[in-house]
N, C-alpha and C. Protein backbone atom coordinates (compact mmCIF):
# COMPACT_ATOMS: atom_id res chain seq x y z
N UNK A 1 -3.85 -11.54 -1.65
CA UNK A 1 -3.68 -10.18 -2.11
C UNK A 1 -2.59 -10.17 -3.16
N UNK A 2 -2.82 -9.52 -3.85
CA UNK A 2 -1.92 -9.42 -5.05
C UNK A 2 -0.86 -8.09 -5.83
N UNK A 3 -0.16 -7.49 -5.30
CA UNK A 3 0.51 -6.36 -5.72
C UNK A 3 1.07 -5.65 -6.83
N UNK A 4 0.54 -5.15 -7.02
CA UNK A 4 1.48 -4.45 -8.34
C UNK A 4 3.04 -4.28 -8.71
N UNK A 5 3.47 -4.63 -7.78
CA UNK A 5 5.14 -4.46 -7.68
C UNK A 5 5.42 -6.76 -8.02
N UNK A 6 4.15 -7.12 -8.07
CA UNK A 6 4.46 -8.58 -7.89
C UNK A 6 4.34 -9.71 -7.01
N UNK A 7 4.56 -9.15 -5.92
CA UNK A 7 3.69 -9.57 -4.42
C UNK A 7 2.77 -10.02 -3.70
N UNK A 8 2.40 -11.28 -3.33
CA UNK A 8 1.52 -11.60 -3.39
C UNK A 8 1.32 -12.12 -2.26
N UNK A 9 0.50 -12.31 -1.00
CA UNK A 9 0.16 -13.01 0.14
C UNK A 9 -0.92 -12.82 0.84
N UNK A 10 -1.63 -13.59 1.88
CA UNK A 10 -2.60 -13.74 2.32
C UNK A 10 -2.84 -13.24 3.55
N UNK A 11 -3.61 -12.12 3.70
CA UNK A 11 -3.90 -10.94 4.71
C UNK A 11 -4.45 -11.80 6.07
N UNK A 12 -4.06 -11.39 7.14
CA UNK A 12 -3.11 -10.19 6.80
C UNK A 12 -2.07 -10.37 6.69
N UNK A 13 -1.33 -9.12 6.45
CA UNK A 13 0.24 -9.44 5.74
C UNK A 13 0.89 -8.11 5.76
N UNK A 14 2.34 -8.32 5.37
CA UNK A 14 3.33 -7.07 5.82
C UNK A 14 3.92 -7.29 4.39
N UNK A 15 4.56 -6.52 4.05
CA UNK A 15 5.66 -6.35 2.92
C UNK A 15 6.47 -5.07 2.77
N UNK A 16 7.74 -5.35 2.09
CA UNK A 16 8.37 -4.20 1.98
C UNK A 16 8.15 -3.61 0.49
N UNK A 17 8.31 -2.38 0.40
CA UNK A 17 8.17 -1.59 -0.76
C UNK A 17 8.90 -0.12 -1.02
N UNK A 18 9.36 0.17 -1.99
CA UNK A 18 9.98 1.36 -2.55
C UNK A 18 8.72 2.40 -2.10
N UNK A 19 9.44 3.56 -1.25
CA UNK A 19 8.58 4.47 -0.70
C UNK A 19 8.11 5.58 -1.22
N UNK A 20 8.98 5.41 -2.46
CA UNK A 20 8.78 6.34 -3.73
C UNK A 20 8.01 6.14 -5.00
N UNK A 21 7.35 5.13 -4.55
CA UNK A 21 6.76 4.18 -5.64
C UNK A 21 5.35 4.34 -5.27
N UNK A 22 4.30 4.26 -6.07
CA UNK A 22 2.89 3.67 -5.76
C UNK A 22 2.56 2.78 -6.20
N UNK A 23 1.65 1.85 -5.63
CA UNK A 23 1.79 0.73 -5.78
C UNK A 23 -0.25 0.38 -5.93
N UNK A 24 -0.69 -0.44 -6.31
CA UNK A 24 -2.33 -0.82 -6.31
C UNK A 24 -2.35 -2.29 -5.98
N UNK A 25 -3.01 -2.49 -5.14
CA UNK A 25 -3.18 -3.92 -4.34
C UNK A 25 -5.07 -4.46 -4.90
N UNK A 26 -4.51 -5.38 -5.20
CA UNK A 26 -6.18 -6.26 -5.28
C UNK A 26 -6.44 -7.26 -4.06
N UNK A 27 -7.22 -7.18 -3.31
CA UNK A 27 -7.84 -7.74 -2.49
C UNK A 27 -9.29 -8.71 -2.74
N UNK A 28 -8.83 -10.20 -2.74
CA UNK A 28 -9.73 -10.87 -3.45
C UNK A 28 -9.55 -11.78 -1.97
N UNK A 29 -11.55 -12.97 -2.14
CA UNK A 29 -11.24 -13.79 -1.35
C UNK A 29 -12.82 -14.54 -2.15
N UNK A 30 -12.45 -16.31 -2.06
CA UNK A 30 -13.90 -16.94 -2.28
C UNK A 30 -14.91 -16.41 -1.93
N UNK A 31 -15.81 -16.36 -2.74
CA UNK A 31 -17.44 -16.32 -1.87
C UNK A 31 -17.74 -14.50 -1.87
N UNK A 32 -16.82 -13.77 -2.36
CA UNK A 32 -16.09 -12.39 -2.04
C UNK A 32 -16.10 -11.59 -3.38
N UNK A 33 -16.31 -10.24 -2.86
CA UNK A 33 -16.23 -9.25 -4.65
C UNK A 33 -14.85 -8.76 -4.45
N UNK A 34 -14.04 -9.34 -5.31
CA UNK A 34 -12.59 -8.25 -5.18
C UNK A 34 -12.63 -7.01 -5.28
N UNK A 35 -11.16 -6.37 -4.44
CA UNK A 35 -11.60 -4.78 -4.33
C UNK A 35 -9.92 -4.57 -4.83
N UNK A 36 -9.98 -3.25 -5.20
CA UNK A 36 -8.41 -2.84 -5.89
C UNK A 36 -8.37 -1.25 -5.00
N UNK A 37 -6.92 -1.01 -4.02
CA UNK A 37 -7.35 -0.10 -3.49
C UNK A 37 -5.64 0.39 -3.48
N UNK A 38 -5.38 1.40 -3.43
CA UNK A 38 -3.88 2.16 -4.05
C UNK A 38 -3.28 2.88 -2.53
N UNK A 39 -2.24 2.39 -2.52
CA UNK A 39 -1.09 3.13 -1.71
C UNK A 39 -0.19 3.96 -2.43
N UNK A 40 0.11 5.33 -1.97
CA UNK A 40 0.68 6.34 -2.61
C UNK A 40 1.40 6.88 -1.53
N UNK A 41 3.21 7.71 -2.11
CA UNK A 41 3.90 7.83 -1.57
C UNK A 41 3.34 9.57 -1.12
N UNK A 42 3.28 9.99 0.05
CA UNK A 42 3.40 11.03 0.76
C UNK A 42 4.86 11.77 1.10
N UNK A 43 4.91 13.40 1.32
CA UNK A 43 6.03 13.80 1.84
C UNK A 43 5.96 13.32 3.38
N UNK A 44 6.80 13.13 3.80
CA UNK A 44 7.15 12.68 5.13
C UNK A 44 7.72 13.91 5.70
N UNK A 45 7.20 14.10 7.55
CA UNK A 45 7.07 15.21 8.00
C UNK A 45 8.69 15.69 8.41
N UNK A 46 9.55 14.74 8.17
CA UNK A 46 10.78 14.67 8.15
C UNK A 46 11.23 15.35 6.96
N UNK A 47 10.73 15.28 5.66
CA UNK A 47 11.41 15.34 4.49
C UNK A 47 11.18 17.31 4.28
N UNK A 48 10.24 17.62 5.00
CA UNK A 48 9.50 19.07 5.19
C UNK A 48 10.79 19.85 6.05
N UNK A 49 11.10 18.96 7.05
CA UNK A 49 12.23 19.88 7.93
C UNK A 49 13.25 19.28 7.82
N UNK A 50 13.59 18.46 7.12
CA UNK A 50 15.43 18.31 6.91
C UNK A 50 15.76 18.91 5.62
N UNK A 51 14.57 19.20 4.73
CA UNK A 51 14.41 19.29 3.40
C UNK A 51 15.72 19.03 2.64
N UNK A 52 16.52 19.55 1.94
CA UNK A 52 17.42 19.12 1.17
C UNK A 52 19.20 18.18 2.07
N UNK A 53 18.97 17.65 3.59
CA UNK A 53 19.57 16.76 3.53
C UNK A 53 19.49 15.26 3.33
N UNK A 54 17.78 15.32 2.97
CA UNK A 54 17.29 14.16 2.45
C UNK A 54 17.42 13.66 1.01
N UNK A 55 18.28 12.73 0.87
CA UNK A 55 18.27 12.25 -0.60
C UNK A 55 16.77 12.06 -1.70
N UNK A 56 16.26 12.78 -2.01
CA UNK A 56 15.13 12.93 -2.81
C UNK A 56 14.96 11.54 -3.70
N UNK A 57 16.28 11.31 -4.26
CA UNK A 57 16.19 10.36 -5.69
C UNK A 57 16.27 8.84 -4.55
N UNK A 58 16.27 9.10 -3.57
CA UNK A 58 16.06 7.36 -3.11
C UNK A 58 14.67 7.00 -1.93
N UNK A 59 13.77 7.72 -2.02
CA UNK A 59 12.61 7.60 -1.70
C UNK A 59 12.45 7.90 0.11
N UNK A 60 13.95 8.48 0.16
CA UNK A 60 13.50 8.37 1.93
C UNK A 60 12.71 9.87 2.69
N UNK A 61 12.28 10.87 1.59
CA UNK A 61 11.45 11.76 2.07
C UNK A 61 9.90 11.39 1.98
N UNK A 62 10.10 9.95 1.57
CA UNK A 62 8.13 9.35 1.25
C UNK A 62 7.83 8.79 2.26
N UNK A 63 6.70 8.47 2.68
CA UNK A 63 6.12 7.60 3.40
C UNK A 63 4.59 7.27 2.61
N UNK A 64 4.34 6.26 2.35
CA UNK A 64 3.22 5.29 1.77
C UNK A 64 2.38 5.45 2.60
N UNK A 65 0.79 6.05 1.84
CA UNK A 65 0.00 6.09 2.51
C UNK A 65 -1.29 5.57 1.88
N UNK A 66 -2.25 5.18 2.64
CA UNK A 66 -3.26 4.62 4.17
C UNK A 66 -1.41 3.46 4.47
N UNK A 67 -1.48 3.97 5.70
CA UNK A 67 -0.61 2.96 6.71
C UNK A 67 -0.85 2.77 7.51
N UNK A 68 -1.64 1.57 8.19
CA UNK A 68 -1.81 0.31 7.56
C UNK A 68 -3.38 0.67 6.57
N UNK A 69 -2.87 -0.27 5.66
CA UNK A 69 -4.40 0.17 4.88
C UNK A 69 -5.25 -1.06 5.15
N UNK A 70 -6.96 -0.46 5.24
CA UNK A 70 -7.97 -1.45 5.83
C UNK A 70 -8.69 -1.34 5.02
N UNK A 71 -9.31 -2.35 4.54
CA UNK A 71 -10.32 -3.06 3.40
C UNK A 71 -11.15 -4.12 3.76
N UNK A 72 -12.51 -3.69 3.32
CA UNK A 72 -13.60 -4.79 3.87
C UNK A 72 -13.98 -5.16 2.86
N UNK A 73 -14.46 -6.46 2.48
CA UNK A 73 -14.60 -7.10 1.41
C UNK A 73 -16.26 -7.61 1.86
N UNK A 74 -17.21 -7.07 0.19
CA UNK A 74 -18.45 -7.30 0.56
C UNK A 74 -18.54 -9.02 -0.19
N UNK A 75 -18.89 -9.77 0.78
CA UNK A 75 -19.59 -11.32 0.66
C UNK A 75 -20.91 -11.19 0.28
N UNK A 76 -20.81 -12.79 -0.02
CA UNK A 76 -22.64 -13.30 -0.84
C UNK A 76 -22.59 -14.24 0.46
N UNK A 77 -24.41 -13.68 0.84
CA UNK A 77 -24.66 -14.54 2.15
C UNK A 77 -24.84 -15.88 1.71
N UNK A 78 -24.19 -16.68 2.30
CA UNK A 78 -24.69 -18.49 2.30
C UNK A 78 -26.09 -18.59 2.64
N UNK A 79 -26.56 -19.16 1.55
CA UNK A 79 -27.55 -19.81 1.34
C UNK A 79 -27.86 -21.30 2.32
């Protein structure tokens, strides 16, 4: 898998990321059609009711969403 922030490892897999950030992941594998599928930062249900004691400019009212994100990758049947 390959990240837009630079990131790169072999699913499954964990990583950290700026929560304020969106980010687009390519999901490739042999034999496999790569797929490109986007995580985007959400308000967090925290950031709704603490509202302004949350530092805005450092991403901690986001939360990144599909979490965890799931991707099926369509294969070519072996012959």
């Amino acid at each position: 898998m390959q990240v837009s922030n630079g990131v790169t490892c072999v699913t499954p897999c964990t990583f950290k990321a700026a929560r304020n950030q969106s980010l687009t992941l390519t999901i490739s594998k042999e034999g496999c059609h790569s797929t490109t599928a986007a995580i985007v930062p959400t308000l967090a249900g925290s950031g709704v009711i603490l509202g302004g004691l949350i530092d805005y400019g450092t991403g901690a009212v986001y939360d990144l969403q599909p979490n965890p994100l799931t991707v099926s990758l369509v294969c070519e049947a072996k012959s």
